[in-house]
N, C-alpha and C. Protein backbone atom coordinates (compact mmCIF):
# COMPACT_ATOMS: atom_id res chain seq x y z
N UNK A 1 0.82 -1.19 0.00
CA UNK A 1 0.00 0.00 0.00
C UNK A 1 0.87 1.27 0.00
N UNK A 2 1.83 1.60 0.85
CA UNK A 2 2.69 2.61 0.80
C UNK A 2 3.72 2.46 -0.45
N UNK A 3 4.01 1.37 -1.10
CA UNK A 3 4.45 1.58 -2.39
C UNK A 3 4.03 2.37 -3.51
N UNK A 4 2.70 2.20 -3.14
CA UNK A 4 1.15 2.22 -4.32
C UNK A 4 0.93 3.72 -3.99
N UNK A 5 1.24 4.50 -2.61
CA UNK A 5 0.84 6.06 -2.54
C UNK A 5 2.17 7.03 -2.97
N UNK A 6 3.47 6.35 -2.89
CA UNK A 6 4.96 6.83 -3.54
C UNK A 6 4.32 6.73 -4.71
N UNK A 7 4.13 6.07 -5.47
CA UNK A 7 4.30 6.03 -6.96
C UNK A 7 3.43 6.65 -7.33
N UNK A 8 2.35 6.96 -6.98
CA UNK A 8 1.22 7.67 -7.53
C UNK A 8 1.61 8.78 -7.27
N UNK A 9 2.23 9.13 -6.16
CA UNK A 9 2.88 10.71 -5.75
C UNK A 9 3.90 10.94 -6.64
N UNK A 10 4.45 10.17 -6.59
CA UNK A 10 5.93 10.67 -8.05
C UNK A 10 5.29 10.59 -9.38
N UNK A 11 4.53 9.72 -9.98
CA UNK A 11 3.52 9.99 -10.85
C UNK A 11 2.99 11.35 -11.18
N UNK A 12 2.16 11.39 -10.01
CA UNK A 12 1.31 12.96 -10.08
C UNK A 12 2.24 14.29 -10.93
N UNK A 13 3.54 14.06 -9.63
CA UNK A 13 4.28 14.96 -9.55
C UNK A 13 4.93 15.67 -11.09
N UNK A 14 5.66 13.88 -11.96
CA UNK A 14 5.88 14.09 -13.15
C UNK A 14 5.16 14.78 -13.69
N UNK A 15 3.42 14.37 -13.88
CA UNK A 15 2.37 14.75 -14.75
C UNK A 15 2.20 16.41 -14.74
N UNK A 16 2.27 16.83 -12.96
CA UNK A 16 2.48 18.05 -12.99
C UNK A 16 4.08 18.94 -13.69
N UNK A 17 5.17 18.48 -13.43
CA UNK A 17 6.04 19.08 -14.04
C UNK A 17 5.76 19.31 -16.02
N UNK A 18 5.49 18.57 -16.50
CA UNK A 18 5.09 17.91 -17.83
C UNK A 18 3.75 18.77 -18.09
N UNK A 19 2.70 19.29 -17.76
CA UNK A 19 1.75 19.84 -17.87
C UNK A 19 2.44 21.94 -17.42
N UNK A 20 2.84 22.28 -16.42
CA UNK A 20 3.40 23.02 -16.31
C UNK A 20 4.54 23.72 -17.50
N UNK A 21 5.34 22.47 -17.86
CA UNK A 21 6.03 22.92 -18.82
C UNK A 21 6.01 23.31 -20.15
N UNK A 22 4.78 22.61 -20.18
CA UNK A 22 4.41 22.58 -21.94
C UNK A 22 3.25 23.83 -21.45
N UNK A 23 2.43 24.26 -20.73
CA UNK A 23 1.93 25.95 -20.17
C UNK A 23 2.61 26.45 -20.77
N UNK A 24 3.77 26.45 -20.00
CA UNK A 24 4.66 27.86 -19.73
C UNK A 24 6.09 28.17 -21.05
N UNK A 25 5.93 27.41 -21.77
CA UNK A 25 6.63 27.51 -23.07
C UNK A 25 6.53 28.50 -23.77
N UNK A 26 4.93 28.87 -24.22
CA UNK A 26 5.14 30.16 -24.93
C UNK A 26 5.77 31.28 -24.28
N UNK A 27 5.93 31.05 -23.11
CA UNK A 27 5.96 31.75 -22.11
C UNK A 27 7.89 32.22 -22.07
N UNK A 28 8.26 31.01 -21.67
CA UNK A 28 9.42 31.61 -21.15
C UNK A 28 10.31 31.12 -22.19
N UNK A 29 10.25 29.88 -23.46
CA UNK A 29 10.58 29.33 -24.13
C UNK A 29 10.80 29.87 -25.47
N UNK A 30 9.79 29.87 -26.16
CA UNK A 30 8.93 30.77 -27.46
C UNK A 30 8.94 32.18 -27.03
N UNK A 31 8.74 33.31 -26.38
CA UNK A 31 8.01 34.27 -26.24
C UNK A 31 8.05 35.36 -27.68
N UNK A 32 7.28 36.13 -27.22
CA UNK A 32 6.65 37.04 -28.94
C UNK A 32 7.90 38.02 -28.72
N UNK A 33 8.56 38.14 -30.06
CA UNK A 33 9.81 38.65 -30.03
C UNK A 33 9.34 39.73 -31.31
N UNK A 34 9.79 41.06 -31.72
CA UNK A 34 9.58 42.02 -32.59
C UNK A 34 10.69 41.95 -33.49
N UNK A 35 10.17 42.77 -34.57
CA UNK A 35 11.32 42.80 -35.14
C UNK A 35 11.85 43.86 -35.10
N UNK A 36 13.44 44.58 -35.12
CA UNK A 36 13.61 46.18 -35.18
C UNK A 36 13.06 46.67 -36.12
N UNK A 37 12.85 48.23 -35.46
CA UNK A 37 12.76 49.34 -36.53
C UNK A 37 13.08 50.80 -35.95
N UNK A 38 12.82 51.64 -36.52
CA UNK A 38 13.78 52.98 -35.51
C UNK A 38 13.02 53.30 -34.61
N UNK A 39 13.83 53.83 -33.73
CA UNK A 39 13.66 53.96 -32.29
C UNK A 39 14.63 55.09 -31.72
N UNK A 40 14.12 55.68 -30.59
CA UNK A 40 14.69 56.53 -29.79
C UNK A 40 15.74 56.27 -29.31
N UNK A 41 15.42 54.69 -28.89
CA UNK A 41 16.68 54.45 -28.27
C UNK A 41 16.65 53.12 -28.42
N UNK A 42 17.79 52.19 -27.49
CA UNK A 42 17.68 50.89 -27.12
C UNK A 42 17.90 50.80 -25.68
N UNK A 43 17.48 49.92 -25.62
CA UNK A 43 17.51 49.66 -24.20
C UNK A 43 17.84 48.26 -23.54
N UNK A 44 19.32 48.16 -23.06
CA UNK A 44 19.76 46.40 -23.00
C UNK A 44 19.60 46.29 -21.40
N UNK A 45 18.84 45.31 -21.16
CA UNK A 45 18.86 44.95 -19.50
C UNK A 45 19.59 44.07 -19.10
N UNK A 46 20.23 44.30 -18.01
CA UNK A 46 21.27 43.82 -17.31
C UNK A 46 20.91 42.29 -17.10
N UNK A 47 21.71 41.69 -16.97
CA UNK A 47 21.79 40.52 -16.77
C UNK A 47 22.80 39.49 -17.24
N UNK A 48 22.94 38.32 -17.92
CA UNK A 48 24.19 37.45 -17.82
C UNK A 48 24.71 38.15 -19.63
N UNK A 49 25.92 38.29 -19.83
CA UNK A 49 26.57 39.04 -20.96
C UNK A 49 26.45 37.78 -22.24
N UNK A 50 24.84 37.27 -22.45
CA UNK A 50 25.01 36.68 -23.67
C UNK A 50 24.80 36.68 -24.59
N UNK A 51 25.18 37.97 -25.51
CA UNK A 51 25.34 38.48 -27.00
C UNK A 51 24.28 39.53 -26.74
N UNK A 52 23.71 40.10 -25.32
CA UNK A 52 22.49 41.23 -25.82
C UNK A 52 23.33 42.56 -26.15
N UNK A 53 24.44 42.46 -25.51
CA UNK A 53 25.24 44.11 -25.52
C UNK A 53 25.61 44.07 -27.10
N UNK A 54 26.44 42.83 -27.66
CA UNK A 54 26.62 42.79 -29.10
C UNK A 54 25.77 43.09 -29.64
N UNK A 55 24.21 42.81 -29.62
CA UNK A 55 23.34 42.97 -30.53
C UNK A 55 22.37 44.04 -30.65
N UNK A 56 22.54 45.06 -29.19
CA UNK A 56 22.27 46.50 -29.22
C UNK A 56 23.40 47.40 -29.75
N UNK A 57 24.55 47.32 -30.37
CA UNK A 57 25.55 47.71 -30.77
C UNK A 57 25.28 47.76 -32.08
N UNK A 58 25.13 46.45 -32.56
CA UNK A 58 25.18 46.15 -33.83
C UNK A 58 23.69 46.91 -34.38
N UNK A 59 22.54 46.74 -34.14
CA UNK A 59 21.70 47.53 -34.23
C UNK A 59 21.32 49.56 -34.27
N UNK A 60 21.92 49.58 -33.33
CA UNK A 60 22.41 51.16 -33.05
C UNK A 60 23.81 51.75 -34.18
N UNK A 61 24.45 50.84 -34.57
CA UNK A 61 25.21 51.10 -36.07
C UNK A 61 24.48 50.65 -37.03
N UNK A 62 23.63 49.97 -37.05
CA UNK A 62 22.95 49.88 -38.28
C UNK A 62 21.88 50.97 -38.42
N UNK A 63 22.03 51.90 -37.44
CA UNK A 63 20.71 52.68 -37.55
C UNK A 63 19.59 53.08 -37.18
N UNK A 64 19.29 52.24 -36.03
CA UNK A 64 17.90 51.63 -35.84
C UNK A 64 17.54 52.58 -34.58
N UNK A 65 18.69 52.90 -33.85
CA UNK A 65 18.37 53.99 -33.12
C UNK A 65 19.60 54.87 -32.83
N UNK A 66 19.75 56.06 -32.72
CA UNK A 66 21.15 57.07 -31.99
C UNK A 66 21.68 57.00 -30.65
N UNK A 67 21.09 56.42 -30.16
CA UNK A 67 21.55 56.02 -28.52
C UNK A 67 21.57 54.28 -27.68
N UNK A 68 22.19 53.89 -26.95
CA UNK A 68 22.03 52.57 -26.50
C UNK A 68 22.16 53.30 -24.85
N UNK A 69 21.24 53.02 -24.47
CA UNK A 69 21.06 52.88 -23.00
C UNK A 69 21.04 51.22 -21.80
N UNK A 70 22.23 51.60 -21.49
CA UNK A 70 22.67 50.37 -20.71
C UNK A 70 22.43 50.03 -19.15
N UNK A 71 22.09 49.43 -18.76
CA UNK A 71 21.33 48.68 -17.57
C UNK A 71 22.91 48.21 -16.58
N UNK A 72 23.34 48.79 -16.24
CA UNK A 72 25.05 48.65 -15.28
C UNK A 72 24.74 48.42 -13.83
N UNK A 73 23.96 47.25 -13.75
CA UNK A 73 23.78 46.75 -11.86
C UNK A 73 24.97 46.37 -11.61
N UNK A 74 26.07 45.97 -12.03
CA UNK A 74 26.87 45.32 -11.90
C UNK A 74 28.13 45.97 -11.05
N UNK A 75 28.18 44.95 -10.15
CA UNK A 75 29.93 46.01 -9.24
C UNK A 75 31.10 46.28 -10.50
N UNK A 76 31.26 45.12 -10.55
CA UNK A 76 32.51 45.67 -11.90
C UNK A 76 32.66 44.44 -12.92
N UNK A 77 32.25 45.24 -13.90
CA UNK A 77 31.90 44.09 -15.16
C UNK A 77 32.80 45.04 -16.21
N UNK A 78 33.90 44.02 -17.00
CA UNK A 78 34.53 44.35 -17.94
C UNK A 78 34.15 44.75 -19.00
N UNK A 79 32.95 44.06 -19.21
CA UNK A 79 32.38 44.05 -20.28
C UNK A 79 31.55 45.91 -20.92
N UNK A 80 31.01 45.49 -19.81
CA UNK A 80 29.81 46.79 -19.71
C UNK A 80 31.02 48.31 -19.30
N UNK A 81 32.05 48.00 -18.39
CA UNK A 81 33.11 49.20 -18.30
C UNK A 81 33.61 49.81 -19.58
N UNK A 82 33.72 48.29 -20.59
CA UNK A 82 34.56 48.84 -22.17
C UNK A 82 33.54 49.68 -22.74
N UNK A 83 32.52 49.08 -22.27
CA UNK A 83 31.59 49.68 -23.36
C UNK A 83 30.62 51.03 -22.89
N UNK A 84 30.55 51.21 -21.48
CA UNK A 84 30.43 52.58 -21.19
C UNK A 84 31.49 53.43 -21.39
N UNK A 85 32.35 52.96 -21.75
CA UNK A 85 34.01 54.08 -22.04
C UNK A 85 34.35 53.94 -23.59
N UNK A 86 33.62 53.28 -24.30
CA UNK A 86 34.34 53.20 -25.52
C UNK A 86 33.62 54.89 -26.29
N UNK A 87 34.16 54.40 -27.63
CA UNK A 87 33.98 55.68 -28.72
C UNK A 87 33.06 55.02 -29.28
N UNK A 88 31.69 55.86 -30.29
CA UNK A 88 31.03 55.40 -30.88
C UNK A 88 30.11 56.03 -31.46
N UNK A 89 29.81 55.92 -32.74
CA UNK A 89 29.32 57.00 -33.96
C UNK A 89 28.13 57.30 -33.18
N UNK A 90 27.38 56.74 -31.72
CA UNK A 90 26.34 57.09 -31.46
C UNK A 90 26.19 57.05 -29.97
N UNK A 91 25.37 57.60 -29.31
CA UNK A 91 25.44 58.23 -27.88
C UNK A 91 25.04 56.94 -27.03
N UNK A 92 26.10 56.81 -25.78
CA UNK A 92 26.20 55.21 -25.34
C UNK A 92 25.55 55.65 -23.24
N UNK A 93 24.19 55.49 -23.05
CA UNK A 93 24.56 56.17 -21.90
C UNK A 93 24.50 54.99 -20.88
N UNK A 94 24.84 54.83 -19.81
CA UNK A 94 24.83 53.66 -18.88
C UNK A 94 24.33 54.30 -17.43
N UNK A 95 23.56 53.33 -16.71
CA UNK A 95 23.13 53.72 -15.16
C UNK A 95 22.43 52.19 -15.02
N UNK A 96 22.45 53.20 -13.58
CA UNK A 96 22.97 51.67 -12.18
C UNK A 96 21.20 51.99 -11.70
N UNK A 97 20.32 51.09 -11.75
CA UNK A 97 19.28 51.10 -11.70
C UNK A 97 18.38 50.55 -10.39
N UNK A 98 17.90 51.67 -9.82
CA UNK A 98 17.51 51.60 -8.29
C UNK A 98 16.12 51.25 -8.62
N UNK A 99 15.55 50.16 -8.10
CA UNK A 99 16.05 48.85 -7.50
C UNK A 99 16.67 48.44 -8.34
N UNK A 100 17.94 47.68 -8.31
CA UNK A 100 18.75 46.61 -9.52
C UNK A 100 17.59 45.91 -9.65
N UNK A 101 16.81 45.58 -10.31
CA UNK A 101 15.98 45.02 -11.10
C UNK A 101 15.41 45.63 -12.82
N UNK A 102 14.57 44.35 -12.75
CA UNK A 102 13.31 45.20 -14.01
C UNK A 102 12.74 45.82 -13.85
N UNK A 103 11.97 46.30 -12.74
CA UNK A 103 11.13 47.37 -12.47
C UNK A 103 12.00 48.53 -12.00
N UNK A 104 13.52 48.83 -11.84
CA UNK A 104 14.50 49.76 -11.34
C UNK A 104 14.45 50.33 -12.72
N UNK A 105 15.21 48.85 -13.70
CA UNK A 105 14.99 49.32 -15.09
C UNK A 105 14.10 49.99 -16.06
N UNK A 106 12.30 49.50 -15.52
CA UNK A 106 11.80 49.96 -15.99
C UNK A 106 11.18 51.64 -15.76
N UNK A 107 11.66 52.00 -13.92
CA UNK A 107 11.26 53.33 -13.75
C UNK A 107 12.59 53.94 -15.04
N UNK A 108 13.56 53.82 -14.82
CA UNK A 108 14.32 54.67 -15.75
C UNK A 108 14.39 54.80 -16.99
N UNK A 109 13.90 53.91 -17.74
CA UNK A 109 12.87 54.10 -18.82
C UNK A 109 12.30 55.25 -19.18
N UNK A 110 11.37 55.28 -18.18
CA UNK A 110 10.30 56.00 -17.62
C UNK A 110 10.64 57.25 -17.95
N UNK A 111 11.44 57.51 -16.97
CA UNK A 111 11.90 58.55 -16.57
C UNK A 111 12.91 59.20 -17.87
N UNK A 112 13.28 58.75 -18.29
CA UNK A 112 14.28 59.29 -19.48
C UNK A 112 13.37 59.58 -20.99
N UNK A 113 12.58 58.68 -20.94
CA UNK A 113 11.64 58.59 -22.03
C UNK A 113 11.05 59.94 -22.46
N UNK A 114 10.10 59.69 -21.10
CA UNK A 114 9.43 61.34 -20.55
C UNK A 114 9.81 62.54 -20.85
N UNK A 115 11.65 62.78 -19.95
CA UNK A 115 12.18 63.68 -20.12
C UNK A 115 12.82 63.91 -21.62
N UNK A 116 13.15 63.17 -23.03
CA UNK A 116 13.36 63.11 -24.09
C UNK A 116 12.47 63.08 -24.96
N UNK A 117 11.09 62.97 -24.18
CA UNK A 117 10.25 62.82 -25.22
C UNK A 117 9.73 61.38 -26.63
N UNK A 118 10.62 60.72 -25.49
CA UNK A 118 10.46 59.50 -26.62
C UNK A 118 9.19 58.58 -27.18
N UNK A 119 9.16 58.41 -28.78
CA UNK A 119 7.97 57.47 -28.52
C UNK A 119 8.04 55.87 -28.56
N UNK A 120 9.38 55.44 -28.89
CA UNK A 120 9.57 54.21 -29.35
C UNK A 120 11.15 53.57 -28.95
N UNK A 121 10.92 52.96 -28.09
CA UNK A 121 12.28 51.79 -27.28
C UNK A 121 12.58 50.81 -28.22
N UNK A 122 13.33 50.18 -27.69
CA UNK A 122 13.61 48.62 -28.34
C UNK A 122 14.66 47.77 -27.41
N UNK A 123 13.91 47.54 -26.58
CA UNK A 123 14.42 46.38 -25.35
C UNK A 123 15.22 45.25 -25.59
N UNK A 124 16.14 44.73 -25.31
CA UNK A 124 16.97 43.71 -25.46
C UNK A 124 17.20 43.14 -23.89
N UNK A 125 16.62 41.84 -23.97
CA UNK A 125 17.32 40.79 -22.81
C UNK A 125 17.34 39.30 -23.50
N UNK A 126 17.09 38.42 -22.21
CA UNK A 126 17.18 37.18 -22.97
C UNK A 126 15.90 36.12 -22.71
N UNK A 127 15.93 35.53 -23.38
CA UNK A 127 15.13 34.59 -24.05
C UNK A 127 13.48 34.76 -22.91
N UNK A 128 14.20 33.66 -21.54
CA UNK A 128 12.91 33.39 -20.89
C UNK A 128 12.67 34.48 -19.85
N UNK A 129 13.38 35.69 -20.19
CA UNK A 129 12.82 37.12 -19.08
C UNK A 129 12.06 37.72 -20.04
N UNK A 130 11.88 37.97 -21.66
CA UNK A 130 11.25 38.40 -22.88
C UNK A 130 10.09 38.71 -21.66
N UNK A 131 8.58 37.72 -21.96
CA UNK A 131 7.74 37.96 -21.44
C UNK A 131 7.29 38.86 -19.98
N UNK A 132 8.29 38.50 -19.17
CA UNK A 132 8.24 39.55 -17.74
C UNK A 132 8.42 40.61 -17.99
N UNK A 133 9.85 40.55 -18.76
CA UNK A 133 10.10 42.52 -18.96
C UNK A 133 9.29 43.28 -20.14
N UNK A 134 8.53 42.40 -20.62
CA UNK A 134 6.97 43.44 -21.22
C UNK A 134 6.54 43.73 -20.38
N UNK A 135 5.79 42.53 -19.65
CA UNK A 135 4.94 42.85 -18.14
C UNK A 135 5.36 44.42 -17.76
N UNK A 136 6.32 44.31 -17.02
CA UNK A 136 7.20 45.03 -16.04
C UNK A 136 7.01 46.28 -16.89
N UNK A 137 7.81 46.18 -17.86
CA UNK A 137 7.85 47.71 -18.71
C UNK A 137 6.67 48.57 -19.30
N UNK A 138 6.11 47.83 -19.48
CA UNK A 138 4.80 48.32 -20.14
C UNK A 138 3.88 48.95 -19.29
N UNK A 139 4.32 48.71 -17.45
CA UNK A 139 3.62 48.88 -16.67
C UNK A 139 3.97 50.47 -16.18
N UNK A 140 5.55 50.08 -16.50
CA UNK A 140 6.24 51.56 -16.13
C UNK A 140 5.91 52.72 -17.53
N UNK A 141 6.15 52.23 -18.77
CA UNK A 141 5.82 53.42 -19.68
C UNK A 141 4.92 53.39 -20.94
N UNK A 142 4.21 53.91 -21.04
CA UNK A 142 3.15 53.65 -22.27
C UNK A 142 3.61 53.91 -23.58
N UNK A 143 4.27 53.79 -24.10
CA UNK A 143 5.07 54.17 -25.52
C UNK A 143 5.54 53.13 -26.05
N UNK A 144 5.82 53.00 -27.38
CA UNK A 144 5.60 51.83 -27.87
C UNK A 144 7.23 50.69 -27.45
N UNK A 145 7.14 49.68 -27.06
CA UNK A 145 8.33 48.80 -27.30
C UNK A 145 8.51 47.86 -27.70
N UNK A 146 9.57 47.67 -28.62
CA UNK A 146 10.00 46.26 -29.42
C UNK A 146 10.88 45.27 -28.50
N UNK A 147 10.84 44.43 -28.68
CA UNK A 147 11.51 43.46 -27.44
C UNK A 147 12.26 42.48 -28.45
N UNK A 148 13.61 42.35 -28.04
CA UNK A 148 14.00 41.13 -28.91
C UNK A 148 15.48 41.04 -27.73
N UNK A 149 15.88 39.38 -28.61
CA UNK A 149 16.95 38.94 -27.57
C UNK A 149 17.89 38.16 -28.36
N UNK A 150 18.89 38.00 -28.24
CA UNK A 150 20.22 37.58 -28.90
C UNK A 150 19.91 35.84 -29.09
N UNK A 151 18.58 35.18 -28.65
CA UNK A 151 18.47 34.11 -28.61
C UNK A 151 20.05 32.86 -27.97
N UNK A 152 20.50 33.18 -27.01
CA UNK A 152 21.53 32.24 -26.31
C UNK A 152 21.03 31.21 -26.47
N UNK A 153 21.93 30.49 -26.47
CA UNK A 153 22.07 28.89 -26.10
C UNK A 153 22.46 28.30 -24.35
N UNK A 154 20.95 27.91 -23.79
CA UNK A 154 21.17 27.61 -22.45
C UNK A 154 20.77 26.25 -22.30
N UNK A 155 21.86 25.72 -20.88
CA UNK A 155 21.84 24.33 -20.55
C UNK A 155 20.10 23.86 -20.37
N UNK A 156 19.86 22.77 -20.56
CA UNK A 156 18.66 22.30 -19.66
C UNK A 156 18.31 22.60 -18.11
N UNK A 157 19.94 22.82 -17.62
CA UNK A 157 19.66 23.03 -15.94
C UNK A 157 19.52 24.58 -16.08
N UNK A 158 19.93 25.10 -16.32
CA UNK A 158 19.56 26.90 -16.82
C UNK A 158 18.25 27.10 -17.32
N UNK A 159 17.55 26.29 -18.04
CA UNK A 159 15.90 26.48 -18.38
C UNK A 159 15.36 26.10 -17.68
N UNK A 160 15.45 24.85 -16.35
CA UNK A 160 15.01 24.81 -15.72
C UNK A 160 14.84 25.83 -14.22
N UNK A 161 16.28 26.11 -14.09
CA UNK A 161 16.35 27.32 -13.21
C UNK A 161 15.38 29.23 -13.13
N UNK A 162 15.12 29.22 -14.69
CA UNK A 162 14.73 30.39 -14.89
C UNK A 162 13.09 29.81 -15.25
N UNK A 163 12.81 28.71 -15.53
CA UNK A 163 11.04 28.41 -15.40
C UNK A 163 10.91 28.66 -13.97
N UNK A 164 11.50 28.65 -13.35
CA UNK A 164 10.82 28.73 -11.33
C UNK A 164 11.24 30.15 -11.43
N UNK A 165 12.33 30.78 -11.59
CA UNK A 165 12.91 32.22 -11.41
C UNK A 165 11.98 33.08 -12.16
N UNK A 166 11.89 32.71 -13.14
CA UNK A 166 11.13 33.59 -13.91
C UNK A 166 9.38 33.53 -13.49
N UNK A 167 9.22 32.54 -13.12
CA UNK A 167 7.76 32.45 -12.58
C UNK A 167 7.89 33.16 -11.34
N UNK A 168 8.58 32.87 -10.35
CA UNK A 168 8.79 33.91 -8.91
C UNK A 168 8.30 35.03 -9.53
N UNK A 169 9.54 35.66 -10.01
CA UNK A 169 9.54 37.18 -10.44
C UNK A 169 8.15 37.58 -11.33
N UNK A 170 7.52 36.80 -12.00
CA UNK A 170 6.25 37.39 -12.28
C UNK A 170 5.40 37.40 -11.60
N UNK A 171 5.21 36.42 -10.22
CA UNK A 171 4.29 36.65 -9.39
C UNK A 171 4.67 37.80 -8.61
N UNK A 172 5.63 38.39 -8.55
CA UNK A 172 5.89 39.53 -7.85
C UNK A 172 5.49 41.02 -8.70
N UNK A 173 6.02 40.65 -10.09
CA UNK A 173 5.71 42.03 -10.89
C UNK A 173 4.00 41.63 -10.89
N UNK A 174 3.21 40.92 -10.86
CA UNK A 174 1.45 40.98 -11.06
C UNK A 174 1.09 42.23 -9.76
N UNK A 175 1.64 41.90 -8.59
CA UNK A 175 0.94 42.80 -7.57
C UNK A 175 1.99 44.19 -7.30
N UNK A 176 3.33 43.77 -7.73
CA UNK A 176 4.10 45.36 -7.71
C UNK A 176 3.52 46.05 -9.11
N UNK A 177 3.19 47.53 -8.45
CA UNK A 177 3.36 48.81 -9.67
C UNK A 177 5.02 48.52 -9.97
N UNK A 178 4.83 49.62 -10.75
CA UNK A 178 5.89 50.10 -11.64
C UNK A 178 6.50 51.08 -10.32
């Protein structure tokens, strides 16, 4: 009998992981990605350095917008130092975003948008935060934004880590404002 209530419990459990996952796919897996077009600015959110800074660069020389605005939570990142100090045919600005989060990120948005007058962003993060940082941003500024992401290549234990992370953090952005 106690064999028979384990197995049905690890059973269940699978069925639930397996039902959950195939949910939350469009979600954190798939999510609705834009395509560029010009913009005020860009806007890359902080987080692990995998090809989003390259691909707000490469975009902002192709045109697509005159400025890259950079998301710098970071104590000291090489990466993001070169590139708040480098030279570049177009205006590179960087800040440290109170709260270090998406919603830190997204007041300053906000706030810069406003004060520039902007009507049109173009957000860069990665893959399974896509969907939250619409949430999040959209909450902070009403103007239009394109969202896209360098599409990385992450482990299975990394997609699994950010299906729970990324679910946390949206149950938190549903009842936090902006």
């Amino acid at each position: 009998m106690r064999r028979r209530r384990i197995l049905w419990f690890l059973s269940s459990l699978v069925a639930a992981v397996v039902v959950l996952t195939a949910a939350l796919w469009p979600v954190y897996v798939d999510p609705r990605t834009d395509q560029p077009g010009k913009a005020d600015a860009i806007l890359v959110l902080g987080g692990a350095h995998d090809g989003r800074e390259q691909l707000a660069l490469r975009l902002a020389h192709e045109g697509y917008a005159p400025r890259v605005f950079f998301s710098d939570p970071y104590e000291n990142s090489p990466l993001i130092n070169r590139i708040c100090h480098g030279g570049y045919s177009f205006e590179v600005i960087c800040f440290d975003p109170s709260p270090r989060t998406t919603r830190g990120e997204g007041r300053e948005l906000a706030a810069l948008a406003r004060a520039e007058n902007w009507r049109r962003v173009i957000v860069i993060t990665f893959t399974p935060h896509l969907s939250r940082a619409r949430h999040i941003l959209e909450k902070c500024w009403d103007g239009d934004l394109l969202f896209l992401d360098p599409r990385p290549r992450l482990s299975l234990a990394r997609w699994a880590y950010n299906y729970v992370y990324q679910s946390a953090g949206y149950l938190k952005a549903v009842i936090e404002p902006c």
